[in-house]
C-alpha atoms as a PDB file:
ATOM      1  CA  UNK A   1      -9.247  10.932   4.282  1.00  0.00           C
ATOM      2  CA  UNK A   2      -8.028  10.921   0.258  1.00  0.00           C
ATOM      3  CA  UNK A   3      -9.803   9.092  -1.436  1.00  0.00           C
ATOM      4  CA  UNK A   4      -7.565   6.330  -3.744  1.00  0.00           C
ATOM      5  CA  UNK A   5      -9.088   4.851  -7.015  1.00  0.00           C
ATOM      6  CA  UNK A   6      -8.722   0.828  -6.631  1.00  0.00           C
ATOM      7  CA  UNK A   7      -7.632   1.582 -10.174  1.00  0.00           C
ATOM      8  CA  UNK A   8      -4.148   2.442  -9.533  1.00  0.00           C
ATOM      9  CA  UNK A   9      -3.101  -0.745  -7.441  1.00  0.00           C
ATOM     10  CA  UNK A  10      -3.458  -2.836 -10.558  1.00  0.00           C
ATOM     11  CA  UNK A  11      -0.102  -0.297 -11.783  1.00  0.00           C
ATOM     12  CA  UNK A  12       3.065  -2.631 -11.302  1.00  0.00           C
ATOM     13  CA  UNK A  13       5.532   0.351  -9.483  1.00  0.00           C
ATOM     14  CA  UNK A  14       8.993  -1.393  -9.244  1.00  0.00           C
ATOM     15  CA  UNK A  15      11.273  -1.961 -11.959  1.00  0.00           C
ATOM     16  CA  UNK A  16      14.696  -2.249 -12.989  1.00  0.00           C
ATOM     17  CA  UNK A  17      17.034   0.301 -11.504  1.00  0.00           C
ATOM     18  CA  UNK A  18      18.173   2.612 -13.190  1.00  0.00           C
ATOM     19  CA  UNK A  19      21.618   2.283 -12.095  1.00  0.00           C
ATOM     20  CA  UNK A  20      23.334   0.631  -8.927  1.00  0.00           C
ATOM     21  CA  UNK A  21      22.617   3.497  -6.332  1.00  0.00           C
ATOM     22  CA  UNK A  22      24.833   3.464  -3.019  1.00  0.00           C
ATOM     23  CA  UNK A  23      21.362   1.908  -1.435  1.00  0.00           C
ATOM     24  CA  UNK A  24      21.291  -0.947  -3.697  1.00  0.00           C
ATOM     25  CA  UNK A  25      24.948  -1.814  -3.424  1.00  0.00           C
ATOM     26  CA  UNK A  26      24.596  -1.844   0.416  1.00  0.00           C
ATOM     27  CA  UNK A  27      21.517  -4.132  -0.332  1.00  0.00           C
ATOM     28  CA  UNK A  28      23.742  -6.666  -2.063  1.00  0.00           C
ATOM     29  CA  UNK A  29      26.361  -6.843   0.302  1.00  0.00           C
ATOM     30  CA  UNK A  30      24.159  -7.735   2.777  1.00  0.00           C
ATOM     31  CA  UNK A  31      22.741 -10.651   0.679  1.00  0.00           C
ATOM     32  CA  UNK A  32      25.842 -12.030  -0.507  1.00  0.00           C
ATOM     33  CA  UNK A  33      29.151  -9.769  -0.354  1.00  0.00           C
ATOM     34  CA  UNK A  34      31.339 -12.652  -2.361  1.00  0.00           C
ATOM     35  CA  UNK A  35      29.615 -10.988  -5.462  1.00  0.00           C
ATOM     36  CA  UNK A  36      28.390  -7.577  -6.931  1.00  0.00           C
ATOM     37  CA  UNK A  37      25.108  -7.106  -9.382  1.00  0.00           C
ATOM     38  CA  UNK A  38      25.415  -7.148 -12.847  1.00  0.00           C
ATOM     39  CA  UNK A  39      23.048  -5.979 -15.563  1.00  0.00           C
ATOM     40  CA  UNK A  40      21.506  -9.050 -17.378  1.00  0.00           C
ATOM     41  CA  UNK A  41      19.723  -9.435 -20.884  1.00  0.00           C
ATOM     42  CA  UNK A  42      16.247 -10.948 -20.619  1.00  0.00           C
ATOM     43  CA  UNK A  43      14.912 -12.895 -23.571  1.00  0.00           C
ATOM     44  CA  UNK A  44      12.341 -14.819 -22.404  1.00  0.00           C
ATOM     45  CA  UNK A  45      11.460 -18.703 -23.483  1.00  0.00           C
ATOM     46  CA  UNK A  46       8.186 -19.262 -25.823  1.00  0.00           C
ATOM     47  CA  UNK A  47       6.468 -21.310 -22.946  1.00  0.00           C
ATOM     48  CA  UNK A  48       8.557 -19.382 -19.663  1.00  0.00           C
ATOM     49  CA  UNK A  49       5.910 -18.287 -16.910  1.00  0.00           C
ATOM     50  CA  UNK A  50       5.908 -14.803 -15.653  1.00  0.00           C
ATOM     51  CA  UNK A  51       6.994 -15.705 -12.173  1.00  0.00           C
ATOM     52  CA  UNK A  52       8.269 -19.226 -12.555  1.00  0.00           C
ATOM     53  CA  UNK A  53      11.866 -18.404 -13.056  1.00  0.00           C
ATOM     54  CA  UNK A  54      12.902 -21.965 -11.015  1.00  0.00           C
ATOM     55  CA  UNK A  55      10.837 -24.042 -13.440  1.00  0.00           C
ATOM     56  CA  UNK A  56      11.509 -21.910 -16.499  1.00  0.00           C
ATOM     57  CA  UNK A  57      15.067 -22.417 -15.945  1.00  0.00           C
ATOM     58  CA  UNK A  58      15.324 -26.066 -14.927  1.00  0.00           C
ATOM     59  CA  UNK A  59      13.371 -26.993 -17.814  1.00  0.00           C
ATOM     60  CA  UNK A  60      15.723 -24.894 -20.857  1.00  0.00           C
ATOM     61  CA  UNK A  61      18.685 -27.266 -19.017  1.00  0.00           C
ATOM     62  CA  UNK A  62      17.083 -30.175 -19.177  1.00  0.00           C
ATOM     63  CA  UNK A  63      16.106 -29.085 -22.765  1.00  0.00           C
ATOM     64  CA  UNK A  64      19.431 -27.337 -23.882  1.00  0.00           C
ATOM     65  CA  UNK A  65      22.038 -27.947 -21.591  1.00  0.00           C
ATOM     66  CA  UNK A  66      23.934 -25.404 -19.867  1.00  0.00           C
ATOM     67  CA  UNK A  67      22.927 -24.503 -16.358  1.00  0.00           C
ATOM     68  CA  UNK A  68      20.742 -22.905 -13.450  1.00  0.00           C
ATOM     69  CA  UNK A  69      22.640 -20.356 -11.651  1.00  0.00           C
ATOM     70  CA  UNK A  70      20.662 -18.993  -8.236  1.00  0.00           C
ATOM     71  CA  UNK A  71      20.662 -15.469  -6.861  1.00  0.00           C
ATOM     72  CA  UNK A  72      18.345 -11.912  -6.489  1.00  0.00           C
ATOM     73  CA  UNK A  73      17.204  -9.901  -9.411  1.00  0.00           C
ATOM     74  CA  UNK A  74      16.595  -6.149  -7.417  1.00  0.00           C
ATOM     75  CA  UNK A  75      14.161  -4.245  -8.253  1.00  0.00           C
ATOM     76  CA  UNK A  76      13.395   0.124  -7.358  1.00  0.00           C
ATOM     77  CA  UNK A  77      10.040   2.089  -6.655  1.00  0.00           C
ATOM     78  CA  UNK A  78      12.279   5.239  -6.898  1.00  0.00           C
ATOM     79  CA  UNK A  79      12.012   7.263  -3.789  1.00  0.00           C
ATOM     80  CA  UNK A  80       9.883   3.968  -2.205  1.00  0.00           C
ATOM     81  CA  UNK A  81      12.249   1.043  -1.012  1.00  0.00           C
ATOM     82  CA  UNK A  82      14.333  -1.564  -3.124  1.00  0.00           C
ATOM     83  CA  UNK A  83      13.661  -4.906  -3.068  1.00  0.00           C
ATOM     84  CA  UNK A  84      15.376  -8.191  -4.020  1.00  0.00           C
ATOM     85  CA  UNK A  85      13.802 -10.881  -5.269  1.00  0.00           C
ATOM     86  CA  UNK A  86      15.077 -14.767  -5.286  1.00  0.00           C
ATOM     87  CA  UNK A  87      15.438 -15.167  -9.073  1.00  0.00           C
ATOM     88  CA  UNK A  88      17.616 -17.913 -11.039  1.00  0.00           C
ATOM     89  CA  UNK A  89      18.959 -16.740 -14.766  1.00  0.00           C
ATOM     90  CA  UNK A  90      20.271 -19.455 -17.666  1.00  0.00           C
ATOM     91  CA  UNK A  91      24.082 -19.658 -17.902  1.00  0.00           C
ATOM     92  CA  UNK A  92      25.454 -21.196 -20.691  1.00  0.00           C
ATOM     93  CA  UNK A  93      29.157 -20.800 -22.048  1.00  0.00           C
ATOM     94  CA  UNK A  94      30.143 -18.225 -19.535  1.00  0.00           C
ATOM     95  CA  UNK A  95      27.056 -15.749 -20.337  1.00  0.00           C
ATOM     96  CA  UNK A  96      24.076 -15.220 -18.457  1.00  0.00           C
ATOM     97  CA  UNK A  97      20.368 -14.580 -19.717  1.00  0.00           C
ATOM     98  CA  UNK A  98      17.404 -14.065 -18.302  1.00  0.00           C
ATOM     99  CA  UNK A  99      14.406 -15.993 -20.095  1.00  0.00           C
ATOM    100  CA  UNK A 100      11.228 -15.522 -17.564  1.00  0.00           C
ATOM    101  CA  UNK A 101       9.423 -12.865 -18.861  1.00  0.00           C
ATOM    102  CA  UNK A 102       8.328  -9.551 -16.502  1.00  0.00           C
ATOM    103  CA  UNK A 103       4.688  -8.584 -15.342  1.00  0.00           C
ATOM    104  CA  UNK A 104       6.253  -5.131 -16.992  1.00  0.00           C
ATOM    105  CA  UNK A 105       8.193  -6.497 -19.900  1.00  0.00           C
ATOM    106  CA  UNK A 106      11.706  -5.256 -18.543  1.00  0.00           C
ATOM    107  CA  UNK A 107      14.629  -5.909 -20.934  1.00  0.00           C
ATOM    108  CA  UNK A 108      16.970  -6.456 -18.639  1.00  0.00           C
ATOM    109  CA  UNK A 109      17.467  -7.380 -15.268  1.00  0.00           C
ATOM    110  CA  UNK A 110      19.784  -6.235 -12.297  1.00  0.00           C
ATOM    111  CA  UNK A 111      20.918  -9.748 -10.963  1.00  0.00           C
ATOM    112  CA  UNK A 112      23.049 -10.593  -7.888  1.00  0.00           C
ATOM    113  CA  UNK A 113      24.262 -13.808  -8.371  1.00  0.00           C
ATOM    114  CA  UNK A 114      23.762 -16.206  -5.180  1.00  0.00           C
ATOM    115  CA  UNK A 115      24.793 -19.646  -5.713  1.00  0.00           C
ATOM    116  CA  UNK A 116      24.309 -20.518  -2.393  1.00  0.00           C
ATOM    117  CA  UNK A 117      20.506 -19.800  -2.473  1.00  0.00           C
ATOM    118  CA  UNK A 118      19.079 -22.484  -3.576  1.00  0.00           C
ATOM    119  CA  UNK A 119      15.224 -22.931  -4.341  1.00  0.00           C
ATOM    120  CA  UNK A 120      13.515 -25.896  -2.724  1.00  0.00           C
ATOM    121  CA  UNK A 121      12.159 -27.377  -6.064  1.00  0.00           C
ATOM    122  CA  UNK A 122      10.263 -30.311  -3.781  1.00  0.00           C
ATOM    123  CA  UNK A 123       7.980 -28.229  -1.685  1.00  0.00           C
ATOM    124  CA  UNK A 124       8.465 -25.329  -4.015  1.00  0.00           C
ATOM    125  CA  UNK A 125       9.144 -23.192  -0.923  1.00  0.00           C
ATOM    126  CA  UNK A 126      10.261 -19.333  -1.757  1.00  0.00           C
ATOM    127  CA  UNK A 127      12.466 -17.357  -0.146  1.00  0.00           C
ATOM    128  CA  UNK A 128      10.104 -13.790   1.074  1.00  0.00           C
ATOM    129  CA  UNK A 129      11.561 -10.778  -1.419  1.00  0.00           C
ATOM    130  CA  UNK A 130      14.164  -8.630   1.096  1.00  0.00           C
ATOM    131  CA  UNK A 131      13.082  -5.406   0.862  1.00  0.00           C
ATOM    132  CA  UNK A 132      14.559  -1.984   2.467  1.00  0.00           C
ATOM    133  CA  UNK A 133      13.005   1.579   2.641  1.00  0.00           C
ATOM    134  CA  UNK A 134      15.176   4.557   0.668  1.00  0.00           C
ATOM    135  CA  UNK A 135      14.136   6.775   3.763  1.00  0.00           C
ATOM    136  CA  UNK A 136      11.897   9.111   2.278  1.00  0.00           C
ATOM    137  CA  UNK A 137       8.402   8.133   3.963  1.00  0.00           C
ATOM    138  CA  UNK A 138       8.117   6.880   7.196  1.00  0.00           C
ATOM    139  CA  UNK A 139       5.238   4.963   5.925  1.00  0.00           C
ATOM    140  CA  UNK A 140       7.008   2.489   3.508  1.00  0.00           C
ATOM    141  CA  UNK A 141       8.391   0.807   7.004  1.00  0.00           C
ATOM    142  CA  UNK A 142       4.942  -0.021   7.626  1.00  0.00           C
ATOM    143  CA  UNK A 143       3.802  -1.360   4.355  1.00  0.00           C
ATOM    144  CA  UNK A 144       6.985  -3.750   4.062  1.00  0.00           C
ATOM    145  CA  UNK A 145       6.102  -5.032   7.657  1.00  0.00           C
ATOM    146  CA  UNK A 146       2.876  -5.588   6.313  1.00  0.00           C
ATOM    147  CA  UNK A 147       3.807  -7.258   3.439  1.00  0.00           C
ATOM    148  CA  UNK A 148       6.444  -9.454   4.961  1.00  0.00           C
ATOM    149  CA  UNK A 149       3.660 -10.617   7.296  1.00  0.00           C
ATOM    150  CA  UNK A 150       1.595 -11.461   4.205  1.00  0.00           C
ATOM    151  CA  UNK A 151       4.576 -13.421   2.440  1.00  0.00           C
ATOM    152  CA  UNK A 152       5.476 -15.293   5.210  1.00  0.00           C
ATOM    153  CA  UNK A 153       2.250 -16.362   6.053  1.00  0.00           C
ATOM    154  CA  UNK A 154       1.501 -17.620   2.443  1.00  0.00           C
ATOM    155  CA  UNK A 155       4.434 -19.461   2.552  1.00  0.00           C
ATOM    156  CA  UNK A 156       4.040 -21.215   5.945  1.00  0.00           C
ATOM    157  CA  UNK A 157       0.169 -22.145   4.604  1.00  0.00           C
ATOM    158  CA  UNK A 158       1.761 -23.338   1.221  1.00  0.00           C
ATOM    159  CA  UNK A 159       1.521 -26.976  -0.446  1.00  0.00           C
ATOM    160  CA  UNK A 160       3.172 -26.995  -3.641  1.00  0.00           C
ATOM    161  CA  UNK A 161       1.673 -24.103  -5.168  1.00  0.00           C
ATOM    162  CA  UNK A 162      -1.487 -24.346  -3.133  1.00  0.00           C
ATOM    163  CA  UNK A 163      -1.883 -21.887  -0.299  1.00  0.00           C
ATOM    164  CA  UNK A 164      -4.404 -23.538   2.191  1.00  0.00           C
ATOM    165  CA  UNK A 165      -5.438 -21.371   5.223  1.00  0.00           C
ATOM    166  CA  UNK A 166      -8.229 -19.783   6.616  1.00  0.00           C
ATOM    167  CA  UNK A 167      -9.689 -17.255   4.080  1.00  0.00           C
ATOM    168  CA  UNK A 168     -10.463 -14.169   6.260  1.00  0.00           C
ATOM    169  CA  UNK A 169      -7.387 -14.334   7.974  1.00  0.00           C
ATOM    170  CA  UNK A 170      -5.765 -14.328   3.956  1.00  0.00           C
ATOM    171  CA  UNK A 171      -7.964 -11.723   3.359  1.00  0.00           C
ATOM    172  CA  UNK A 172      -7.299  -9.043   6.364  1.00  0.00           C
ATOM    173  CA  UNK A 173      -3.736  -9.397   6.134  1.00  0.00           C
ATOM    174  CA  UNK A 174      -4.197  -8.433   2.539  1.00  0.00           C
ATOM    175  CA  UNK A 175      -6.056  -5.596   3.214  1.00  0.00           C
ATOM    176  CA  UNK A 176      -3.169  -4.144   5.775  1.00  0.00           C
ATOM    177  CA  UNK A 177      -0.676  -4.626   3.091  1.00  0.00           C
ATOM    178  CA  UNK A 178      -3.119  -2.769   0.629  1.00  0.00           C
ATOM    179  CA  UNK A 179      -4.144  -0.043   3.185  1.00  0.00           C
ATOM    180  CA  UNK A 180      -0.111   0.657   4.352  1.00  0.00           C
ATOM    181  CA  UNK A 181       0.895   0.681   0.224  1.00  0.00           C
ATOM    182  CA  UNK A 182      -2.214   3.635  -0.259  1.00  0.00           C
ATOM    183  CA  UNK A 183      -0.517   5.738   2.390  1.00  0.00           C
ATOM    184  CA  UNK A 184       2.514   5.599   0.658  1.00  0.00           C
ATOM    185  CA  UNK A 185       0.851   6.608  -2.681  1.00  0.00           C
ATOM    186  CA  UNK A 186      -0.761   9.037  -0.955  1.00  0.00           C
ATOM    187  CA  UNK A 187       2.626  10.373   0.152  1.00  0.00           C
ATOM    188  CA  UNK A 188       3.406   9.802  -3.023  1.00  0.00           C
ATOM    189  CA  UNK A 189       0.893  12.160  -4.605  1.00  0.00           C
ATOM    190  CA  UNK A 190       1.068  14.885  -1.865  1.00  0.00           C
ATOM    191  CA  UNK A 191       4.975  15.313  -2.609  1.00  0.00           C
ATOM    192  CA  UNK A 192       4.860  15.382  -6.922  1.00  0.00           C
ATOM    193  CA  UNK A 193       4.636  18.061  -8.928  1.00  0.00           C
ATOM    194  CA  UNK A 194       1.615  18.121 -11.307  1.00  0.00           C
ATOM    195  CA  UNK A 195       3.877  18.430 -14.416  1.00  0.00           C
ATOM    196  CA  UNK A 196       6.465  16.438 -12.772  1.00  0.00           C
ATOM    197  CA  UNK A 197       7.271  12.670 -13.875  1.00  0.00           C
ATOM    198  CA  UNK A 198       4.434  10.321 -12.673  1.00  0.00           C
ATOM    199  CA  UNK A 199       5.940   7.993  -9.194  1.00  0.00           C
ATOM    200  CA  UNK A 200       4.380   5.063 -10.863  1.00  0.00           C
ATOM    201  CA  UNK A 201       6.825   5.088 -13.862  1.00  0.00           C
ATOM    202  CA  UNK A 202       5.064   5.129 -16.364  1.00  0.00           C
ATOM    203  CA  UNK A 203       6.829   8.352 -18.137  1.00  0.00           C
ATOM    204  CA  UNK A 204       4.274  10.467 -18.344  1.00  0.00           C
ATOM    205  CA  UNK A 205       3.528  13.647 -16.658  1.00  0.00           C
ATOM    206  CA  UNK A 206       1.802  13.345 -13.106  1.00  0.00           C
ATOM    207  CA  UNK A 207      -1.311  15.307 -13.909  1.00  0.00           C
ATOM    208  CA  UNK A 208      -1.653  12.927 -16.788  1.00  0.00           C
ATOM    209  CA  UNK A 209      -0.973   9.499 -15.116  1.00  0.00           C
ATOM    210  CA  UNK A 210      -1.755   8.719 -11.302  1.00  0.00           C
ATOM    211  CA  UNK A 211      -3.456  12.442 -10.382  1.00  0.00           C
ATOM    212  CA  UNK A 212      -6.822  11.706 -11.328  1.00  0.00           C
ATOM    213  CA  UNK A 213      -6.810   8.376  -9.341  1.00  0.00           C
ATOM    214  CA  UNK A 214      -5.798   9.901  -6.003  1.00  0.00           C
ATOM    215  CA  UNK A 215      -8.048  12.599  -4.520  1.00  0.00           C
ATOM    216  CA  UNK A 216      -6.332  14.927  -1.945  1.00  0.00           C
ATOM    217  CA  UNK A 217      -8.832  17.260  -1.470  1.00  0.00           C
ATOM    218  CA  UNK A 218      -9.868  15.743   2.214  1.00  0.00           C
ATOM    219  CA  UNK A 219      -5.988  15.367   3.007  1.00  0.00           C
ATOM    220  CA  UNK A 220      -4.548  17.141   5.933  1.00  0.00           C
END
Protein backbone atom coordinates (compact mmCIF):
# COMPACT_ATOMS: atom_id res chain seq x y z
CA UNK A 1 0.00 0.00 0.00
CA UNK A 2 1.53 3.87 -0.63
CA UNK A 3 2.38 5.17 2.00
CA UNK A 4 0.71 9.03 2.53
CA UNK A 5 2.51 11.62 4.82
CA UNK A 6 -0.34 12.90 7.41
CA UNK A 7 1.45 16.04 6.30
CA UNK A 8 -0.38 16.69 3.22
CA UNK A 9 -4.06 16.54 4.65
CA UNK A 10 -3.39 19.72 6.55
CA UNK A 11 -3.10 21.26 2.46
CA UNK A 12 -6.59 23.05 1.89
CA UNK A 13 -7.22 21.53 -2.06
CA UNK A 14 -10.39 23.43 -3.25
CA UNK A 15 -10.53 26.86 -4.30
CA UNK A 16 -12.09 29.29 -6.43
CA UNK A 17 -12.72 28.14 -9.96
CA UNK A 18 -11.04 29.20 -12.32
CA UNK A 19 -13.82 29.88 -14.55
CA UNK A 20 -17.56 28.57 -14.74
CA UNK A 21 -16.86 25.09 -16.42
CA UNK A 22 -19.99 23.30 -18.12
CA UNK A 23 -19.81 21.05 -14.67
CA UNK A 24 -20.24 23.92 -12.46
CA UNK A 25 -23.01 25.57 -14.41
CA UNK A 26 -24.96 22.24 -14.35
CA UNK A 27 -24.16 22.37 -10.53
CA UNK A 28 -26.00 25.66 -10.18
CA UNK A 29 -28.92 24.88 -12.01
CA UNK A 30 -29.57 22.20 -9.97
CA UNK A 31 -29.35 24.38 -6.79
CA UNK A 32 -31.30 27.18 -7.91
CA UNK A 33 -31.92 27.66 -11.84
CA UNK A 34 -33.80 31.29 -11.21
CA UNK A 35 -30.09 32.54 -11.03
CA UNK A 36 -26.52 32.01 -12.53
CA UNK A 37 -22.99 32.48 -10.44
CA UNK A 38 -21.27 35.50 -10.44
CA UNK A 39 -17.70 36.33 -9.48
CA UNK A 40 -17.66 38.27 -6.11
CA UNK A 41 -14.93 40.56 -4.41
CA UNK A 42 -14.00 39.40 -0.91
CA UNK A 43 -12.77 41.97 1.57
CA UNK A 44 -13.10 40.59 4.68
CA UNK A 45 -14.34 42.50 8.12
CA UNK A 46 -11.50 43.24 10.93
CA UNK A 47 -13.35 40.85 13.44
CA UNK A 48 -15.21 38.33 10.43
CA UNK A 49 -14.56 34.52 11.35
CA UNK A 50 -13.15 32.23 8.80
CA UNK A 51 -16.25 30.13 8.51
CA UNK A 52 -18.89 32.25 10.14
CA UNK A 53 -20.18 33.91 7.07
CA UNK A 54 -24.05 33.93 8.78
CA UNK A 55 -22.78 35.80 11.83
CA UNK A 56 -20.18 37.87 10.00
CA UNK A 57 -22.83 39.11 7.85
CA UNK A 58 -25.74 39.68 10.21
CA UNK A 59 -23.58 41.57 12.39
CA UNK A 60 -21.98 44.36 9.41
CA UNK A 61 -26.12 44.94 8.94
CA UNK A 62 -26.87 45.43 12.14
CA UNK A 63 -23.66 47.60 12.23
CA UNK A 64 -23.90 49.33 8.72
CA UNK A 65 -27.03 48.76 7.21
CA UNK A 66 -27.54 47.23 3.98
CA UNK A 67 -28.36 43.56 3.86
CA UNK A 68 -27.76 39.64 4.09
CA UNK A 69 -28.31 38.05 0.85
CA UNK A 70 -28.25 33.88 1.09
CA UNK A 71 -26.89 31.48 -1.50
CA UNK A 72 -23.62 28.90 -2.44
CA UNK A 73 -20.13 30.12 -2.92
CA UNK A 74 -18.62 26.87 -5.27
CA UNK A 75 -15.62 25.84 -4.88
CA UNK A 76 -13.04 23.21 -7.51
CA UNK A 77 -10.32 20.49 -6.60
CA UNK A 78 -9.57 20.52 -10.40
CA UNK A 79 -9.92 17.10 -11.82
CA UNK A 80 -11.57 16.05 -8.07
CA UNK A 81 -15.35 17.12 -7.70
CA UNK A 82 -16.94 20.70 -7.19
CA UNK A 83 -18.61 21.56 -4.34
CA UNK A 84 -21.04 24.25 -3.14
CA UNK A 85 -21.07 25.58 -0.06
CA UNK A 86 -24.13 27.53 1.82
CA UNK A 87 -22.48 30.97 2.05
CA UNK A 88 -24.30 34.52 2.59
CA UNK A 89 -22.29 37.77 1.01
CA UNK A 90 -23.07 41.71 2.19
CA UNK A 91 -25.25 43.60 -0.32
CA UNK A 92 -25.41 47.05 -0.04
CA UNK A 93 -26.54 49.62 -2.84
CA UNK A 94 -26.95 47.04 -5.50
CA UNK A 95 -23.24 45.50 -5.06
CA UNK A 96 -22.26 42.47 -3.45
CA UNK A 97 -19.05 41.71 -1.25
CA UNK A 98 -17.82 39.08 0.38
CA UNK A 99 -16.27 39.98 3.95
CA UNK A 100 -15.57 36.35 5.70
CA UNK A 101 -12.22 35.71 5.14
CA UNK A 102 -10.90 32.09 3.41
CA UNK A 103 -8.87 29.23 5.21
CA UNK A 104 -6.77 30.03 1.74
CA UNK A 105 -7.09 33.76 1.51
CA UNK A 106 -9.11 33.70 -1.90
CA UNK A 107 -9.85 37.16 -3.36
CA UNK A 108 -12.80 36.45 -4.72
CA UNK A 109 -15.51 34.20 -4.59
CA UNK A 110 -17.80 32.31 -7.18
CA UNK A 111 -21.31 32.94 -5.54
CA UNK A 112 -24.74 31.60 -6.59
CA UNK A 113 -27.11 33.67 -5.12
CA UNK A 114 -30.04 31.67 -3.23
CA UNK A 115 -32.41 33.78 -1.47
CA UNK A 116 -34.50 31.13 -0.69
CA UNK A 117 -31.84 29.31 1.46
CA UNK A 118 -32.03 30.58 4.43
CA UNK A 119 -29.67 29.73 7.49
CA UNK A 120 -31.37 28.71 10.71
CA UNK A 121 -29.64 31.44 12.89
CA UNK A 122 -31.59 29.78 16.19
CA UNK A 123 -30.18 26.32 16.19
CA UNK A 124 -27.42 27.42 13.91
CA UNK A 125 -28.24 24.38 11.75
CA UNK A 126 -26.09 24.17 8.26
CA UNK A 127 -27.05 23.07 5.22
CA UNK A 128 -24.22 19.77 4.27
CA UNK A 129 -21.86 21.39 1.23
CA UNK A 130 -23.45 19.65 -2.25
CA UNK A 131 -20.76 18.22 -3.78
CA UNK A 132 -20.43 16.30 -7.34
CA UNK A 133 -17.48 14.22 -8.80
CA UNK A 134 -15.84 15.72 -12.34
CA UNK A 135 -15.62 11.91 -13.36
CA UNK A 136 -12.11 11.35 -13.38
CA UNK A 137 -11.63 8.81 -10.33
CA UNK A 138 -14.01 6.45 -9.41
CA UNK A 139 -12.81 6.96 -5.96
CA UNK A 140 -13.98 10.61 -5.31
CA UNK A 141 -17.73 8.90 -5.26
CA UNK A 142 -16.59 7.20 -2.29
CA UNK A 143 -14.93 9.91 -0.36
CA UNK A 144 -18.04 12.37 -0.87
CA UNK A 145 -20.30 9.47 0.47
CA UNK A 146 -18.04 9.40 3.19
CA UNK A 147 -17.99 12.78 3.89
CA UNK A 148 -21.67 13.43 3.53
CA UNK A 149 -22.07 10.72 6.18
CA UNK A 150 -19.68 12.70 8.39
CA UNK A 151 -21.59 16.14 7.80
CA UNK A 152 -24.77 14.90 8.35
CA UNK A 153 -24.03 13.20 11.33
CA UNK A 154 -22.36 16.33 12.94
CA UNK A 155 -25.21 18.15 12.19
CA UNK A 156 -27.93 15.79 13.54
CA UNK A 157 -25.53 15.58 16.98
CA UNK A 158 -25.28 19.50 16.90
CA UNK A 159 -26.41 22.08 19.75
CA UNK A 160 -25.60 25.45 18.78
CA UNK A 161 -22.15 25.04 17.84
CA UNK A 162 -21.61 22.09 20.12
CA UNK A 163 -21.47 18.69 18.49
CA UNK A 164 -22.41 16.13 21.30
CA UNK A 165 -22.19 12.40 20.32
CA UNK A 166 -20.40 9.48 21.06
CA UNK A 167 -16.64 10.06 20.42
CA UNK A 168 -15.54 6.81 18.64
CA UNK A 169 -18.35 6.76 16.52
CA UNK A 170 -17.05 10.79 15.59
CA UNK A 171 -13.89 9.42 15.30
CA UNK A 172 -14.32 6.25 12.77
CA UNK A 173 -16.45 8.09 10.54
CA UNK A 174 -13.61 10.53 10.37
CA UNK A 175 -11.21 8.16 9.61
CA UNK A 176 -13.41 6.75 6.42
CA UNK A 177 -13.64 10.21 5.16
CA UNK A 178 -9.75 10.55 5.68
CA UNK A 179 -8.94 7.02 4.31
CA UNK A 180 -11.47 7.52 0.93
CA UNK A 181 -9.75 11.37 0.43
CA UNK A 182 -5.91 9.39 0.53
CA UNK A 183 -7.09 7.16 -2.30
CA UNK A 184 -7.95 9.94 -4.23
CA UNK A 185 -4.53 11.64 -3.61
CA UNK A 186 -3.10 8.65 -4.31
CA UNK A 187 -4.85 8.70 -7.68
CA UNK A 188 -3.88 11.88 -7.66
CA UNK A 189 -0.14 11.27 -7.50
CA UNK A 190 -0.12 8.10 -9.71
CA UNK A 191 -1.69 10.23 -12.70
CA UNK A 192 0.81 13.74 -12.44
CA UNK A 193 3.67 14.35 -14.09
CA UNK A 194 6.76 15.02 -11.90
CA UNK A 195 7.37 18.45 -13.53
CA UNK A 196 3.78 18.91 -14.01
CA UNK A 197 1.65 21.51 -11.83
CA UNK A 198 1.20 20.14 -8.23
CA UNK A 199 -3.00 18.73 -7.81
CA UNK A 200 -2.95 20.50 -4.54
CA UNK A 201 -2.67 24.02 -6.11
CA UNK A 202 -0.25 25.33 -4.78
CA UNK A 203 1.67 26.41 -8.22
CA UNK A 204 4.52 24.73 -7.93
CA UNK A 205 5.93 21.88 -9.76
CA UNK A 206 4.77 18.30 -8.53
CA UNK A 207 8.18 16.93 -7.71
CA UNK A 208 8.54 20.03 -5.62
CA UNK A 209 5.15 20.16 -3.74
CA UNK A 210 3.02 16.93 -2.84
CA UNK A 211 5.73 14.11 -4.35
CA UNK A 212 7.74 13.72 -1.42
CA UNK A 213 4.62 13.27 0.84
CA UNK A 214 3.11 10.38 -1.13
CA UNK A 215 5.20 7.22 -1.56
CA UNK A 216 4.19 4.99 -4.56
CA UNK A 217 6.77 2.69 -4.50
CA UNK A 218 4.40 -0.27 -2.89
CA UNK A 219 1.51 0.86 -5.37
CA UNK A 220 0.14 -1.58 -7.80
Amino acid sequence: MPIINTEIFKKTFTTTPIEISPPIYGLCRELNPNNKPIWVATRPDPDAIVSECFGNVASKVARGGGSLLFGWTIWEWPRVFIEAEHHAVWENNGELLDITPHASGERRILFLPDPGRTYDFEDKKRIINVKRSLGTFASVNRWIDTSDTLQRTMEANSVGNEIRMNRSRLKALWEDTRNAQAQIIVDLASSTKVNAPCFCGSGKKFKKCCAPLVDLSRHR
